[in-house]
C-alpha atoms as a PDB file:
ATOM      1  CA  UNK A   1     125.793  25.938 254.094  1.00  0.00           C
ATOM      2  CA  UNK A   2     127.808  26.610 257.246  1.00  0.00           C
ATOM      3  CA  UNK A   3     129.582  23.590 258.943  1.00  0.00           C
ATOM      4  CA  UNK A   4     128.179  22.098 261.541  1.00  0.00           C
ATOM      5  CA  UNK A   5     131.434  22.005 263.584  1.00  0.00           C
ATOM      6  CA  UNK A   6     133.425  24.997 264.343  1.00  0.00           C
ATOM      7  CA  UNK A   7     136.617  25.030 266.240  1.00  0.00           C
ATOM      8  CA  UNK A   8     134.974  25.812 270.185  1.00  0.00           C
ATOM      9  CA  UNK A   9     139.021  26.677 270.536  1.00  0.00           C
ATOM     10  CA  UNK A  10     138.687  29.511 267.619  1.00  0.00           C
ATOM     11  CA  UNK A  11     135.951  31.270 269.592  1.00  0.00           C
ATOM     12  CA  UNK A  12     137.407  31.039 273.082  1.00  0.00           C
ATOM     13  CA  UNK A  13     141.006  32.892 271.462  1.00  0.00           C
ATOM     14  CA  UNK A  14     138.866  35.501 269.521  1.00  0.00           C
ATOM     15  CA  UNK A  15     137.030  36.267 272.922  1.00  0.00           C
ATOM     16  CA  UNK A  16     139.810  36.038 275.096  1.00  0.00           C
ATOM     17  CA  UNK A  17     142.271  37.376 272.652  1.00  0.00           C
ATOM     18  CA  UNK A  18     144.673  34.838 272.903  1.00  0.00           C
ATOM     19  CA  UNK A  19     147.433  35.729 270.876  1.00  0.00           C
ATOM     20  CA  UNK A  20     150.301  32.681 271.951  1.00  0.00           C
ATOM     21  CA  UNK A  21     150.579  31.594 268.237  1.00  0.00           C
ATOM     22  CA  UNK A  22     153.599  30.784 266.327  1.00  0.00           C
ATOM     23  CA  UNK A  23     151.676  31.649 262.759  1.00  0.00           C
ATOM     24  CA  UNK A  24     149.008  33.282 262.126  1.00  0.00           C
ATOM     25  CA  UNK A  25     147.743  32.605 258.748  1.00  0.00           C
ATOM     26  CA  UNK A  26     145.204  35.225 257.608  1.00  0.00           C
ATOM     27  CA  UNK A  27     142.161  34.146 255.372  1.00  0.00           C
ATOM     28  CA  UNK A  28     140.580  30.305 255.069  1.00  0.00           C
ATOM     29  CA  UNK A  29     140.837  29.693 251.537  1.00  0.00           C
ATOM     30  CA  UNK A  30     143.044  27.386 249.831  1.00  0.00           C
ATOM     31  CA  UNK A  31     145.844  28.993 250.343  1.00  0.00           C
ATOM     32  CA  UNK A  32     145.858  29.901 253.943  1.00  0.00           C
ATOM     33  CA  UNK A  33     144.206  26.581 254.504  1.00  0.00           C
ATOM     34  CA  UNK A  34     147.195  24.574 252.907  1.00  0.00           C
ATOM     35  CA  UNK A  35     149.385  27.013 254.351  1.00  0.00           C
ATOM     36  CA  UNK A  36     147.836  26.332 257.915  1.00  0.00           C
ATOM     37  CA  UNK A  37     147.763  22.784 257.889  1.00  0.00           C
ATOM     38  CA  UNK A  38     151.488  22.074 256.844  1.00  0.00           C
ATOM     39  CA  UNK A  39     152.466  24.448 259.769  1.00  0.00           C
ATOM     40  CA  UNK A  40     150.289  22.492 262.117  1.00  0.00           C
ATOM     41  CA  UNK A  41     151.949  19.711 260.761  1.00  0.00           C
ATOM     42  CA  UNK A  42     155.141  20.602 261.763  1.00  0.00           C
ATOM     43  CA  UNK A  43     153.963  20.952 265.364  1.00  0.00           C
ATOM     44  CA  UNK A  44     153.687  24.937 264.557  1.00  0.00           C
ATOM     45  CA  UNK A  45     150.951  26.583 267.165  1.00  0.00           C
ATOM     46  CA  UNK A  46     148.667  28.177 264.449  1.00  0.00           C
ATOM     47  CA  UNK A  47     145.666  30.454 264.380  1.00  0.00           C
ATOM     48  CA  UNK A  48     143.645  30.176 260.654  1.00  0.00           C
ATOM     49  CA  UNK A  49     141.756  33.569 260.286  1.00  0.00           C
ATOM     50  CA  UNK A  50     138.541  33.759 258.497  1.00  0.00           C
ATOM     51  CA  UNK A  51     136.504  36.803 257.503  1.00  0.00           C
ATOM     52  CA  UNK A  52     133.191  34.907 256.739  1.00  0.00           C
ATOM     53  CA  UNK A  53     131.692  33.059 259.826  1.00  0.00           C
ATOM     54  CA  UNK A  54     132.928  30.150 257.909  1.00  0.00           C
ATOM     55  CA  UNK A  55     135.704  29.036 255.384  1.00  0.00           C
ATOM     56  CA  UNK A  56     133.432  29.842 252.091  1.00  0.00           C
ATOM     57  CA  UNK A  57     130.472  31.349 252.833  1.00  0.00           C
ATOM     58  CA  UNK A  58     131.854  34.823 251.274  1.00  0.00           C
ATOM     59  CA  UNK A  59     133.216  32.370 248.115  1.00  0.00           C
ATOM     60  CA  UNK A  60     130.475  31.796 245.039  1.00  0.00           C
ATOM     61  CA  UNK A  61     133.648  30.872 242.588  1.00  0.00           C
ATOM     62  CA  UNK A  62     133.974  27.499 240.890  1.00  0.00           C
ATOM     63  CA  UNK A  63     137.276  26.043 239.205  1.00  0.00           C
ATOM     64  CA  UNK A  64     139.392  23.319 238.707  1.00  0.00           C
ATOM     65  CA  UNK A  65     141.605  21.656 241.284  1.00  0.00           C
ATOM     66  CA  UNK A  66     144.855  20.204 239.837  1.00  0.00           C
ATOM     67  CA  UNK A  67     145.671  16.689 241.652  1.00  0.00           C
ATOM     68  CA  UNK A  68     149.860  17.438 241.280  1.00  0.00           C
ATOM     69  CA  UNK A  69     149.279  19.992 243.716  1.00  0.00           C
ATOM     70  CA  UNK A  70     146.917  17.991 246.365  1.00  0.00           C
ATOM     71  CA  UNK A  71     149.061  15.091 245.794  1.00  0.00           C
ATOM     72  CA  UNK A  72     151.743  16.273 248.547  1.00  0.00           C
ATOM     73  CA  UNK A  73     149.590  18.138 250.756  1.00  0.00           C
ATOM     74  CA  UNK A  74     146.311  15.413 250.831  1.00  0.00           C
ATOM     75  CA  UNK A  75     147.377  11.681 249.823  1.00  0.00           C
ATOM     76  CA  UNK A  76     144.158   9.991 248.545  1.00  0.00           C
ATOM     77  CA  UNK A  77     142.596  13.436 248.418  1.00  0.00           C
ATOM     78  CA  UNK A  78     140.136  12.009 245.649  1.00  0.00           C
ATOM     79  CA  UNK A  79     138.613   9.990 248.516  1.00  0.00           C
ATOM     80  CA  UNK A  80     137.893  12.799 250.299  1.00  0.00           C
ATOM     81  CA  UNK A  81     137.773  16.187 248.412  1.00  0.00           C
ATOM     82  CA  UNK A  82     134.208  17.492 248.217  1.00  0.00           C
ATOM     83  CA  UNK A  83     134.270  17.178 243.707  1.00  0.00           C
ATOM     84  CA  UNK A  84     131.746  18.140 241.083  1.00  0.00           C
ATOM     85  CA  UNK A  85     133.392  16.770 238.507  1.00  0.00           C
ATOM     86  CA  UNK A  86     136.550  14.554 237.339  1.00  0.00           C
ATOM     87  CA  UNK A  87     138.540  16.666 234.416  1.00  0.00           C
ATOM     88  CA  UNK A  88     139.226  14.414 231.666  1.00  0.00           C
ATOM     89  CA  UNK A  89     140.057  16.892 228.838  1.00  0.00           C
ATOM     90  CA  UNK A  90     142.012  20.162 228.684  1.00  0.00           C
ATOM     91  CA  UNK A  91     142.457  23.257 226.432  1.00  0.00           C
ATOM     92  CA  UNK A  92     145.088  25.026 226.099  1.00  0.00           C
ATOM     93  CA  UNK A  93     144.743  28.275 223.116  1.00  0.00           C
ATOM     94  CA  UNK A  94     146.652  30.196 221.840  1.00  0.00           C
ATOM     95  CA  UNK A  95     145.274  33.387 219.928  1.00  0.00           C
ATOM     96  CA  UNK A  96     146.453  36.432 218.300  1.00  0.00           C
ATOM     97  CA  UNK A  97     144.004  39.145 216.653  1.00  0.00           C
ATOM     98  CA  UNK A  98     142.936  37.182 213.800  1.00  0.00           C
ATOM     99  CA  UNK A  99     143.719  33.855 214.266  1.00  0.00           C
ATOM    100  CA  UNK A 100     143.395  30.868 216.922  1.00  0.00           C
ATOM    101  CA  UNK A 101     145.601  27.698 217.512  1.00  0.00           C
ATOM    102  CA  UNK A 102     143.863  25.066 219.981  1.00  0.00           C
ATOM    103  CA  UNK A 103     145.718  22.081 221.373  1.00  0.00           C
ATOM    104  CA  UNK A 104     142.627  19.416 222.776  1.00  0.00           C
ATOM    105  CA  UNK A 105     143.695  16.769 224.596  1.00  0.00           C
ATOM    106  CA  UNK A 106     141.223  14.383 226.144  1.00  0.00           C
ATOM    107  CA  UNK A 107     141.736  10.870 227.933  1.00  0.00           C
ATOM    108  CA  UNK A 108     139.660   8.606 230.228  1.00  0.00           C
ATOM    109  CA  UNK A 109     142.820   7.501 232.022  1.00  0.00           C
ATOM    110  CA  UNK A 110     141.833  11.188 233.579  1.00  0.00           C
ATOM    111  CA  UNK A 111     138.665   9.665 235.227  1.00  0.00           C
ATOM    112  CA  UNK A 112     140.363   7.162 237.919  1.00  0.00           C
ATOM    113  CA  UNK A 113     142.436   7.400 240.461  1.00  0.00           C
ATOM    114  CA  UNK A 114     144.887   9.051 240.792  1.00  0.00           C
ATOM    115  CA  UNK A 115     142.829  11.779 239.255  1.00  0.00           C
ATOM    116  CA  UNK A 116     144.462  14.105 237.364  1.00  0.00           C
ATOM    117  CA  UNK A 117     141.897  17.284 238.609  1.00  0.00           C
ATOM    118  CA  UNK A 118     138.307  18.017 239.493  1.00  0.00           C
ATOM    119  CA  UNK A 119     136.320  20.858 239.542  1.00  0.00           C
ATOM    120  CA  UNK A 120     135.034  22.078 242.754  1.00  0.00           C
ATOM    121  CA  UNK A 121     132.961  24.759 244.733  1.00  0.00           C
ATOM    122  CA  UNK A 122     134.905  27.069 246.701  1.00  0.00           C
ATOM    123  CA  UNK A 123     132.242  26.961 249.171  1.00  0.00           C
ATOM    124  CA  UNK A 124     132.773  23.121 249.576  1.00  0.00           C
ATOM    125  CA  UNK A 125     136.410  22.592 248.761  1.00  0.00           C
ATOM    126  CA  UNK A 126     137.359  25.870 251.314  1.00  0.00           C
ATOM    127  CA  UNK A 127     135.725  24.303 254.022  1.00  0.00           C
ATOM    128  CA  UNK A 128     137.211  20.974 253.857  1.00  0.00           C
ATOM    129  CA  UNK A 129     140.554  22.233 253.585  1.00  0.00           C
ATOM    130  CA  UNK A 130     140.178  24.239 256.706  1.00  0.00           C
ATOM    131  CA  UNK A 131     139.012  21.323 258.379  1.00  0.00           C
ATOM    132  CA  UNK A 132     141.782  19.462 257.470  1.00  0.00           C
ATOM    133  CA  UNK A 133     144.069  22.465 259.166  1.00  0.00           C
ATOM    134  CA  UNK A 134     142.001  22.302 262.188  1.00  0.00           C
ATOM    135  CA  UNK A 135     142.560  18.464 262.481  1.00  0.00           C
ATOM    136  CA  UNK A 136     146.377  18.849 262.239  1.00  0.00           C
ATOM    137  CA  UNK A 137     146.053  21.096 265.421  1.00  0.00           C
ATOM    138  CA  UNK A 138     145.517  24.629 263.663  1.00  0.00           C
ATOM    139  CA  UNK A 139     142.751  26.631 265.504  1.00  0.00           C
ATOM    140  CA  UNK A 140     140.326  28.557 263.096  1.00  0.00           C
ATOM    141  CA  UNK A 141     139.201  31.873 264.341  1.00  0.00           C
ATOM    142  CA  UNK A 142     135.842  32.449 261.926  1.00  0.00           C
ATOM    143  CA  UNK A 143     134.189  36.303 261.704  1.00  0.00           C
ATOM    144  CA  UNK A 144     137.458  37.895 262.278  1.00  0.00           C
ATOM    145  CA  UNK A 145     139.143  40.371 260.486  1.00  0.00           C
ATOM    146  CA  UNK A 146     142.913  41.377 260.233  1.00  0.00           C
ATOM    147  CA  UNK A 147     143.938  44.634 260.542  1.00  0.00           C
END
């Protein structure tokens, strides 16, 4: 479901075509979003390109979201991160043609802050991390495409 609030700013520089940016960060996912928000953060002019008329409407994917990574970039981000899901065990195999080795680790320390990872919808999570870019001053430009 689209946001309710899109960047008024964003539409105004697509019609306009207001190009007085220092960065111009191409694609709203988690990636570009992160990218755009430390640059705004640095007092960077930035423009946040989307394809999709919003960050994750072209974005069906599911995954996990490691909390190592969000630490730096969102303190607290547990509090606010749209989650499915805390991640309290992981995997890891290791396989050859006929034979499998599989290291399962599990623990409920996991489950509380500060979370270790959560899974997440792309739809969701790419939408709040653009909004966090667009409240650190980066302008998101939605239905545009970069040639």
């Amino acid at each position: 479901m689209p946001p309710e609030t899109h960047t008024e700013a964003g539409t105004a520089a697509r019609a306009e075509g207001d190009s007085d940016f220092d960065v111009v960060v191409v694609g709203a996912g988690p990636a570009g979003s992160a990218a755009a928000l430390e640059a705004a953060r640095a007092g960077l002019r930035v423009a946040l390109l989307e394809r999709g008329p919003y960050p994750g409407a072209k974005n069906v994917y599911g995954g996990v979201v490691y909390g190592r990574i969000l630490d730096e970039l969102v303190p607290d981000w547990w509090e606010h991160m749209p989650v499915q899901r805390w991640v309290t065990r992981r995997s890891t195999m290791v396989l050859t043609g006929h034979q499998a080795l599989t290291v399962d680790f599990r623990t409920e320390d996991w489950g509380r802050p500060p979370y270790n990872g959560a899974t997440a919808f792309r739809s969701e999570l790419d939408g709040w991390l653009a909004s966090l870019a667009e409240e650190a001053g980066a302008v998101l430009v939605p239905a545009t495409t970069a040639t």
